[in-house]
PDB file of N, CA and C in Angstrom:
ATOM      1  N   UNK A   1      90.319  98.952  65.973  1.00  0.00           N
ATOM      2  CA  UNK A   1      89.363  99.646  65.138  1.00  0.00           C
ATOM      3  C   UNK A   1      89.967  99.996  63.787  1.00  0.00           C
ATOM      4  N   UNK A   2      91.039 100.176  63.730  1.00  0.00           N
ATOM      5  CA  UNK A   2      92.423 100.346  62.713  1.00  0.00           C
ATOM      6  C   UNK A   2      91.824  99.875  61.603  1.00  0.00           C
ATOM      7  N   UNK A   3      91.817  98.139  61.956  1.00  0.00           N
ATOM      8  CA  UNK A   3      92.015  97.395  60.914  1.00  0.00           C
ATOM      9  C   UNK A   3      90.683  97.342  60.067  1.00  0.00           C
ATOM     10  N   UNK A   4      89.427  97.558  60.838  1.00  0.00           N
ATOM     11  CA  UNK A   4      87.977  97.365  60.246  1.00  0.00           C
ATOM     12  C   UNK A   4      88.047  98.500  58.967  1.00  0.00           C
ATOM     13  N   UNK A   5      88.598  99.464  59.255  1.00  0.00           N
ATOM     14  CA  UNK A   5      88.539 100.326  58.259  1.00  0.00           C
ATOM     15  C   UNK A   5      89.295 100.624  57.039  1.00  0.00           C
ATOM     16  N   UNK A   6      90.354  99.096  57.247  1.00  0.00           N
ATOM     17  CA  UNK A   6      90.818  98.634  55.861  1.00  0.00           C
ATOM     18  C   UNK A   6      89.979  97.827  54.986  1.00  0.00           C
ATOM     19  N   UNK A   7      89.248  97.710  55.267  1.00  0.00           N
ATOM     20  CA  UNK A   7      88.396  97.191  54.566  1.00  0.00           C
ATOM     21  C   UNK A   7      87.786  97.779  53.832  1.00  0.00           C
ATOM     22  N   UNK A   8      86.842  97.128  52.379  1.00  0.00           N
ATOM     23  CA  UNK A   8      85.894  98.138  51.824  1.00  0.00           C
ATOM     24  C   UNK A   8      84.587  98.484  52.543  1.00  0.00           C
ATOM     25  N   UNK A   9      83.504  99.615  52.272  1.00  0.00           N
ATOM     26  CA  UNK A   9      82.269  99.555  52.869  1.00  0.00           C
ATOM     27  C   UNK A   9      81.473  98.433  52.829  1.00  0.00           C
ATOM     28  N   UNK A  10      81.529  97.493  51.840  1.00  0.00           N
ATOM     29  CA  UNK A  10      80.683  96.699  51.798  1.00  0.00           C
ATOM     30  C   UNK A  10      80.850  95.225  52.840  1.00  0.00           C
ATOM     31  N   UNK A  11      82.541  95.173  52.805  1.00  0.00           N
ATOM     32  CA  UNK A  11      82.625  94.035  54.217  1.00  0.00           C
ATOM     33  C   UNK A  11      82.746  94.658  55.197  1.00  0.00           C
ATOM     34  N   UNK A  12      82.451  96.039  55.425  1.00  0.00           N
ATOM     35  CA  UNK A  12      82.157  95.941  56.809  1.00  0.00           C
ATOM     36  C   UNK A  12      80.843  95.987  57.163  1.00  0.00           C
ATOM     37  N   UNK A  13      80.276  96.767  55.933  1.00  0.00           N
ATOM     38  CA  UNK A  13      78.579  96.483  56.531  1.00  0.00           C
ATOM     39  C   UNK A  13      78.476  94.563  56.707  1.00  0.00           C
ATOM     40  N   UNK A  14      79.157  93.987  56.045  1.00  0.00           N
ATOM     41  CA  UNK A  14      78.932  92.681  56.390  1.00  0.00           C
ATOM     42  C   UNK A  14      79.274  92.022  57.862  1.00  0.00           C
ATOM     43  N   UNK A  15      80.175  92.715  58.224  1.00  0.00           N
ATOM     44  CA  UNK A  15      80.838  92.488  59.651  1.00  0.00           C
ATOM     45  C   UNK A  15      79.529  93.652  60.894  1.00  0.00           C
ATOM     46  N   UNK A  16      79.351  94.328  60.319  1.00  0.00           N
ATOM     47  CA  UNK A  16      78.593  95.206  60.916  1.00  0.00           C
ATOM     48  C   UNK A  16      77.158  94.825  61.389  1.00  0.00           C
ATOM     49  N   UNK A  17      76.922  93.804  60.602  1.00  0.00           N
ATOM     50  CA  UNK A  17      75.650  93.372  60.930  1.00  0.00           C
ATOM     51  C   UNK A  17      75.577  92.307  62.047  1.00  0.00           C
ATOM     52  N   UNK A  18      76.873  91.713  62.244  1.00  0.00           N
ATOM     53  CA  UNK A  18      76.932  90.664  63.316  1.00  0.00           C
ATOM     54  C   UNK A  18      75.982  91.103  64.651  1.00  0.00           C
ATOM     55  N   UNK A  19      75.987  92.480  64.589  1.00  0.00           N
ATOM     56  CA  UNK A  19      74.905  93.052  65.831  1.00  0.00           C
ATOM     57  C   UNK A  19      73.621  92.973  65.613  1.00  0.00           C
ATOM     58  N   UNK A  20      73.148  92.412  64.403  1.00  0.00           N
ATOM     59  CA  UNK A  20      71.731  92.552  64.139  1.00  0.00           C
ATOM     60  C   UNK A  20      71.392  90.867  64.845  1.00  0.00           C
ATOM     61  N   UNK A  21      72.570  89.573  64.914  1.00  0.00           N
ATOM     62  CA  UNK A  21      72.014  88.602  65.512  1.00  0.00           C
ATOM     63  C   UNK A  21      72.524  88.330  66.177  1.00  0.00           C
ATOM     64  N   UNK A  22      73.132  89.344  66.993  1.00  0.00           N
ATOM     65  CA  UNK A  22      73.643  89.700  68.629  1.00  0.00           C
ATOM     66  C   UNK A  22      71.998  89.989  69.278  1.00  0.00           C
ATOM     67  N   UNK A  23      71.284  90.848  68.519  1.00  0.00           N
ATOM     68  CA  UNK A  23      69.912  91.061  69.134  1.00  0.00           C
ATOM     69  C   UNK A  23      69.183  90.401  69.129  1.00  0.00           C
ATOM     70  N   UNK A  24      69.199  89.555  67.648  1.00  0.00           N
ATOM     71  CA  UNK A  24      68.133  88.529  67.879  1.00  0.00           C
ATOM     72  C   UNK A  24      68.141  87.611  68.838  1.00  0.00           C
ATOM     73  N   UNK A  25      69.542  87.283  69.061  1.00  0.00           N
ATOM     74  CA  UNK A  25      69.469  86.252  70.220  1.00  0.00           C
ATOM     75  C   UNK A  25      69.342  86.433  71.379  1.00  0.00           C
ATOM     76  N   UNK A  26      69.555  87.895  71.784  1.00  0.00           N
ATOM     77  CA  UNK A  26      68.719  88.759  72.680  1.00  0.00           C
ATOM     78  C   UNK A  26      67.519  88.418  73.103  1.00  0.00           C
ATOM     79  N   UNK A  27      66.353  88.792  71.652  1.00  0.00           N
ATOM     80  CA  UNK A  27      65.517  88.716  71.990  1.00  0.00           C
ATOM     81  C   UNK A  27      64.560  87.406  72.214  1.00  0.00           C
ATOM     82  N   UNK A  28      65.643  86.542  71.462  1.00  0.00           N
ATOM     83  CA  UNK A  28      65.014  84.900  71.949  1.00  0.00           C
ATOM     84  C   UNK A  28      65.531  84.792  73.392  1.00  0.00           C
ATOM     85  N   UNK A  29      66.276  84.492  73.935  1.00  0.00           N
ATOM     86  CA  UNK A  29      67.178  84.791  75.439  1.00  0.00           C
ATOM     87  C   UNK A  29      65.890  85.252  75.813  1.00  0.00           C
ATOM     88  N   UNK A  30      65.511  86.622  76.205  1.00  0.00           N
ATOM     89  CA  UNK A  30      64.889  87.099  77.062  1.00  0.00           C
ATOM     90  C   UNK A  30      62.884  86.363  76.930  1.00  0.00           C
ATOM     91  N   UNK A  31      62.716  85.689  76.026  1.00  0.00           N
ATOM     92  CA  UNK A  31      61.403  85.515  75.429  1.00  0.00           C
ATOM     93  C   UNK A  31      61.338  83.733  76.479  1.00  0.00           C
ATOM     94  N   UNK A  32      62.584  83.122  76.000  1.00  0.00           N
ATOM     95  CA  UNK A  32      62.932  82.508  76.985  1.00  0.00           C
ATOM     96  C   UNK A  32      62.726  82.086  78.143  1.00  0.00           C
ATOM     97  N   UNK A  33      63.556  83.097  78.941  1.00  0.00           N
ATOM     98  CA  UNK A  33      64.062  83.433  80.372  1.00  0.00           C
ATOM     99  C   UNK A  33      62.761  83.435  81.102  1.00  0.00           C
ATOM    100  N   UNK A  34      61.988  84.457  80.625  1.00  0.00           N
ATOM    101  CA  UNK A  34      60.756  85.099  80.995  1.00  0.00           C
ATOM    102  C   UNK A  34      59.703  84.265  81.516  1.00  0.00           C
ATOM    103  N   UNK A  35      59.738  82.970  80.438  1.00  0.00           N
ATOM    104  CA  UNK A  35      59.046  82.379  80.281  1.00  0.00           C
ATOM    105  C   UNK A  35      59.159  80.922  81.262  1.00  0.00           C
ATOM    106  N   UNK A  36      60.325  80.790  82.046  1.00  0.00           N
ATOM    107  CA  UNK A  36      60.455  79.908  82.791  1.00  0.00           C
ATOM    108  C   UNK A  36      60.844  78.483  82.248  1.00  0.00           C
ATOM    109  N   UNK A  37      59.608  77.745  82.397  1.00  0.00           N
ATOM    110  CA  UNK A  37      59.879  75.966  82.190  1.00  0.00           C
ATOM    111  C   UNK A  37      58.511  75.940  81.043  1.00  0.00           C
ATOM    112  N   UNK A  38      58.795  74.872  80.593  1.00  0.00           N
ATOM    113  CA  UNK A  38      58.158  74.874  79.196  1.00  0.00           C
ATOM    114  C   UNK A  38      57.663  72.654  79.792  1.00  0.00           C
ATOM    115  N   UNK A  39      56.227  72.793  79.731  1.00  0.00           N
ATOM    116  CA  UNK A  39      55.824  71.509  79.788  1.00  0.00           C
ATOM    117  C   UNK A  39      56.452  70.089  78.873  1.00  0.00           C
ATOM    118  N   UNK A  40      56.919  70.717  77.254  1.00  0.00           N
ATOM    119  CA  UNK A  40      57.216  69.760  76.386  1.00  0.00           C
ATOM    120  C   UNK A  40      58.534  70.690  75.389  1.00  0.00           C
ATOM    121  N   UNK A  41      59.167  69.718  74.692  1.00  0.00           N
ATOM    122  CA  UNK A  41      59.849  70.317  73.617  1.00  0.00           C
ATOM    123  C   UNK A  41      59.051  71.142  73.090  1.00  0.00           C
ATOM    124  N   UNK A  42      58.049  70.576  72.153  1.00  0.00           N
ATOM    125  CA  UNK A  42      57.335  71.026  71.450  1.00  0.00           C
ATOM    126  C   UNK A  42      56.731  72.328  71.833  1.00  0.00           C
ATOM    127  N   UNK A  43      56.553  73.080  73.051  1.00  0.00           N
ATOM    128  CA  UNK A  43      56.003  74.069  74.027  1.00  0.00           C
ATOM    129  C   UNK A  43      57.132  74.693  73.058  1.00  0.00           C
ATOM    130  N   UNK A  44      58.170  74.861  73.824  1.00  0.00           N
ATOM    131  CA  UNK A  44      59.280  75.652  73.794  1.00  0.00           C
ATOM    132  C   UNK A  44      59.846  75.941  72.169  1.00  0.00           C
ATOM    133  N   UNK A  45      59.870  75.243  71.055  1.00  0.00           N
ATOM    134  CA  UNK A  45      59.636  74.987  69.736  1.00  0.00           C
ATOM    135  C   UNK A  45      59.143  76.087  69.458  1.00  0.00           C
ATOM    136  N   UNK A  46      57.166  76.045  69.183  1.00  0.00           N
ATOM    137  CA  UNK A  46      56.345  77.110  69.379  1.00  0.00           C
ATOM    138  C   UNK A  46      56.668  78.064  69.530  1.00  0.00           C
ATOM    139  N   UNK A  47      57.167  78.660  70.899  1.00  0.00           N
ATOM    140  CA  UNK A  47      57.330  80.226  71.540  1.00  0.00           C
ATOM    141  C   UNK A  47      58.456  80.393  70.849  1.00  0.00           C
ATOM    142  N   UNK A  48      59.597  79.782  70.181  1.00  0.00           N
ATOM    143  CA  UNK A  48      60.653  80.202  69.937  1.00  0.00           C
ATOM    144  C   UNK A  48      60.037  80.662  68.290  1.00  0.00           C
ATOM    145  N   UNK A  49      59.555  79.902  67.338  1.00  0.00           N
ATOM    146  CA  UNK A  49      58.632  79.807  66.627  1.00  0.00           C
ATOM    147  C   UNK A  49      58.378  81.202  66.180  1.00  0.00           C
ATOM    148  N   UNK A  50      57.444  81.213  67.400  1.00  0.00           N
ATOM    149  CA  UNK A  50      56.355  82.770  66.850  1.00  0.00           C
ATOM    150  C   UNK A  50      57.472  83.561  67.505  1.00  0.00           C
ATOM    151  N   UNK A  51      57.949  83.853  68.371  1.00  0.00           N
ATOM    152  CA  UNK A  51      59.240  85.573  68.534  1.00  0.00           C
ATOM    153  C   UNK A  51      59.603  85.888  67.241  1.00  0.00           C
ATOM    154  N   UNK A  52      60.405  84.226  66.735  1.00  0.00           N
ATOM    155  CA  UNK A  52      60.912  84.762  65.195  1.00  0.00           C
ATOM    156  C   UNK A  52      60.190  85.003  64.042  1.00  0.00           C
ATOM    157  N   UNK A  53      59.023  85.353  64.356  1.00  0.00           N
ATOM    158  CA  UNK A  53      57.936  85.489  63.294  1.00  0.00           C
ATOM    159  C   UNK A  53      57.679  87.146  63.703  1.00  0.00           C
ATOM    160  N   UNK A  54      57.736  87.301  65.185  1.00  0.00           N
ATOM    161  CA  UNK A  54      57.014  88.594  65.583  1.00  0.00           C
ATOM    162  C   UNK A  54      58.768  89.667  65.206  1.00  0.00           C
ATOM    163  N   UNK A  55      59.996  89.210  65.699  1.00  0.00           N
ATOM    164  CA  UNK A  55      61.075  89.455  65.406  1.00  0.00           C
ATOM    165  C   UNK A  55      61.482  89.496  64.257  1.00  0.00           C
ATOM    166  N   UNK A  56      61.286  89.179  63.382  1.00  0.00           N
ATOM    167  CA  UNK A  56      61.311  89.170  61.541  1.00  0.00           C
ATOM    168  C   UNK A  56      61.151  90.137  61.378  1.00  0.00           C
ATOM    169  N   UNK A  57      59.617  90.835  61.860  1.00  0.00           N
ATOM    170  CA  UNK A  57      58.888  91.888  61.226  1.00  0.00           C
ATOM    171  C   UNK A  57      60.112  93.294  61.360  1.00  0.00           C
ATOM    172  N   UNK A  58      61.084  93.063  61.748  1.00  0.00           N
ATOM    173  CA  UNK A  58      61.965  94.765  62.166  1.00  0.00           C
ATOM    174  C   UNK A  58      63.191  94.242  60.933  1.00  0.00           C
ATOM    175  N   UNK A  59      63.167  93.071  60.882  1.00  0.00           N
ATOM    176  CA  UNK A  59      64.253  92.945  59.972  1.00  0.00           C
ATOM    177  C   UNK A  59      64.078  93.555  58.876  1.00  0.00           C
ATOM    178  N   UNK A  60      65.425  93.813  58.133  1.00  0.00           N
ATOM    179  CA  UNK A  60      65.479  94.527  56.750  1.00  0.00           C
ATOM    180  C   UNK A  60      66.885  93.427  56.152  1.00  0.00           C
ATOM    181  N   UNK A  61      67.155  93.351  54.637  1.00  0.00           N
ATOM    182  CA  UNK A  61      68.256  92.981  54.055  1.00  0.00           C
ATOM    183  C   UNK A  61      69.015  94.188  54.605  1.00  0.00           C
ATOM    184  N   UNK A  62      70.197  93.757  55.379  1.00  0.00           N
ATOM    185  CA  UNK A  62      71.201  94.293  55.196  1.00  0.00           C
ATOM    186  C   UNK A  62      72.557  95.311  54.698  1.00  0.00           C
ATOM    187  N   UNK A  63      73.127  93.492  53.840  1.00  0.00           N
ATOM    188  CA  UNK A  63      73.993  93.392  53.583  1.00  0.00           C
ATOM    189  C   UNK A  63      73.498  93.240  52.157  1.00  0.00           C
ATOM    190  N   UNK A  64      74.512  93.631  50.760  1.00  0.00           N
ATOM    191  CA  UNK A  64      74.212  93.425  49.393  1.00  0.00           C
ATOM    192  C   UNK A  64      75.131  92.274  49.315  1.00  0.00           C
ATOM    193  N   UNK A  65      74.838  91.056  48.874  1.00  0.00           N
ATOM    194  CA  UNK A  65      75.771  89.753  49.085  1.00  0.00           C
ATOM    195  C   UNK A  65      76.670  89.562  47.878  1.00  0.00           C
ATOM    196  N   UNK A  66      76.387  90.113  46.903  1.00  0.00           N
ATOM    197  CA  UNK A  66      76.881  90.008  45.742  1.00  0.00           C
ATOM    198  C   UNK A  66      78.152  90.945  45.837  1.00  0.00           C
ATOM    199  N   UNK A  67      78.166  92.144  46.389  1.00  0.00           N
ATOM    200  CA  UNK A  67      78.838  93.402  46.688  1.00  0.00           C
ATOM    201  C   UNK A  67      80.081  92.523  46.950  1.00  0.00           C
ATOM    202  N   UNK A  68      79.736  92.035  48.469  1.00  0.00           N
ATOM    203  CA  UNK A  68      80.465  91.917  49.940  1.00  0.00           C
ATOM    204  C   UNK A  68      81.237  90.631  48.836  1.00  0.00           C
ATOM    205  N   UNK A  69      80.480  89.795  48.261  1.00  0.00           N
ATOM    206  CA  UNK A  69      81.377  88.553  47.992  1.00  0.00           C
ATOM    207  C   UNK A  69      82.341  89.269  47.137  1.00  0.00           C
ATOM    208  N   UNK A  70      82.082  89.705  46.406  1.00  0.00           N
ATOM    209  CA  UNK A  70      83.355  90.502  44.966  1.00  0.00           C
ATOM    210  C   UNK A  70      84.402  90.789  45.700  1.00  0.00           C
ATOM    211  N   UNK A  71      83.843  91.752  47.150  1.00  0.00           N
ATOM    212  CA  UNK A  71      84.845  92.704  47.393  1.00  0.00           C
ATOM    213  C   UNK A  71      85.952  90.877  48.485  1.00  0.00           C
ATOM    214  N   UNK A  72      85.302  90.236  48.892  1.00  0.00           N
ATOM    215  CA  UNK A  72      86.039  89.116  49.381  1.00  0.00           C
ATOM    216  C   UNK A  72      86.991  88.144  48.497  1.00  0.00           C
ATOM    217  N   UNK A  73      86.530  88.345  47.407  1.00  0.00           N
ATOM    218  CA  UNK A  73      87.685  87.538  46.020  1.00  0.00           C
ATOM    219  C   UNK A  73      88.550  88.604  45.697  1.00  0.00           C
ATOM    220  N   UNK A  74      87.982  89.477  45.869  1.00  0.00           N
ATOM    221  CA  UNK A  74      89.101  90.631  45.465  1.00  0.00           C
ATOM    222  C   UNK A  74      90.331  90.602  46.489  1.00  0.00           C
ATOM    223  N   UNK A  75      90.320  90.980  47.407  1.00  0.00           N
ATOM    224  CA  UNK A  75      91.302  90.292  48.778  1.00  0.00           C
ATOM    225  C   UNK A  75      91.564  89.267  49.435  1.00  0.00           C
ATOM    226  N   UNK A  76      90.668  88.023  49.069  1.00  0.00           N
ATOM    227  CA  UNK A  76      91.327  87.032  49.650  1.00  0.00           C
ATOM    228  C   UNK A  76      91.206  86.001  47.933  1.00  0.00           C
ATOM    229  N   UNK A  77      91.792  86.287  47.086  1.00  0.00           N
ATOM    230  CA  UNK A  77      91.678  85.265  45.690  1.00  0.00           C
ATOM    231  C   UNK A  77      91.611  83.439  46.167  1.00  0.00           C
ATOM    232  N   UNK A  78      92.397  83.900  47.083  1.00  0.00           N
ATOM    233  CA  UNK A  78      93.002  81.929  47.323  1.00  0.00           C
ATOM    234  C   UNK A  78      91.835  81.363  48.082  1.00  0.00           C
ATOM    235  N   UNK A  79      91.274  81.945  48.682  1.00  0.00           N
ATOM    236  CA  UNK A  79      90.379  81.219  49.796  1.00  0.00           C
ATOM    237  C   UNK A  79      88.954  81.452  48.625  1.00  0.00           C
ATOM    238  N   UNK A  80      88.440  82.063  47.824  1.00  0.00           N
ATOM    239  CA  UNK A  80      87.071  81.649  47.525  1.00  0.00           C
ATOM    240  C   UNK A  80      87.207  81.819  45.684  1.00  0.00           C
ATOM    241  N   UNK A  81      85.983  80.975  45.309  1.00  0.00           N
ATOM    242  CA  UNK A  81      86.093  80.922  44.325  1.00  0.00           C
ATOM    243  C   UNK A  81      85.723  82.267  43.297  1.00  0.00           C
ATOM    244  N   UNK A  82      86.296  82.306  42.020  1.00  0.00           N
ATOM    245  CA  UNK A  82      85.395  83.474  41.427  1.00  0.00           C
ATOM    246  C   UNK A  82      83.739  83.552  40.905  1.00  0.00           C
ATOM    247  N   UNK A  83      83.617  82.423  41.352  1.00  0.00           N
ATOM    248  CA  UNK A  83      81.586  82.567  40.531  1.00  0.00           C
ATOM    249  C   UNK A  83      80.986  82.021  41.878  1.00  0.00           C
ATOM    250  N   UNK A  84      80.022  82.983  41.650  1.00  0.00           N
ATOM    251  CA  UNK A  84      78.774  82.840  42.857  1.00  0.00           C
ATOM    252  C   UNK A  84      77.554  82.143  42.313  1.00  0.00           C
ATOM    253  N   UNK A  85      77.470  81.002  43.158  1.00  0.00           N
ATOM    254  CA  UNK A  85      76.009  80.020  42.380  1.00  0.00           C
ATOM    255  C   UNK A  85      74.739  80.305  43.154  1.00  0.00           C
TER     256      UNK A  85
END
């Protein structure tokens, strides 16, 4: 836990969010499961389809990407570039 909190706020809200599609895949998993056997691809397509349409609706932005990237050139220079396209 040490180390997360060397970080700035902004990469960890970036790391922090990894739980937001820990759930989503939750909630596809269980939409899924529920649902048994699916007649065609295309069946299963669909239902996966609309969850992430009905599942969207709770989402919010996050993460500020512009933030999180600065604060990632700032500590790692070698691995990314300085301009964001």
């Amino acid at each position: 836990m040490i180390p997360f909190f060397a970080y700035p706020p902004e990469i960890r809200k970036m790391i922090y969010t990894t739980n937001a599609i820990e759930s989503l895949h939750m909630g596809l998993r269980k939409i899924i499961k529920n649902r048994g056997s699916f007649p065609n691809d295309d069946a299963a397509m669909k239902l996966l389809y609309l969850a992430l349409r009905n599942l969207g609706v709770h989402w919010r932005p996050a993460v500020e990407w512009r933030a999180a990237y600065a604060q990632f050139a700032i500590m790692f220079p070698d691995r990314l570039p300085a301009v964001v396209r």
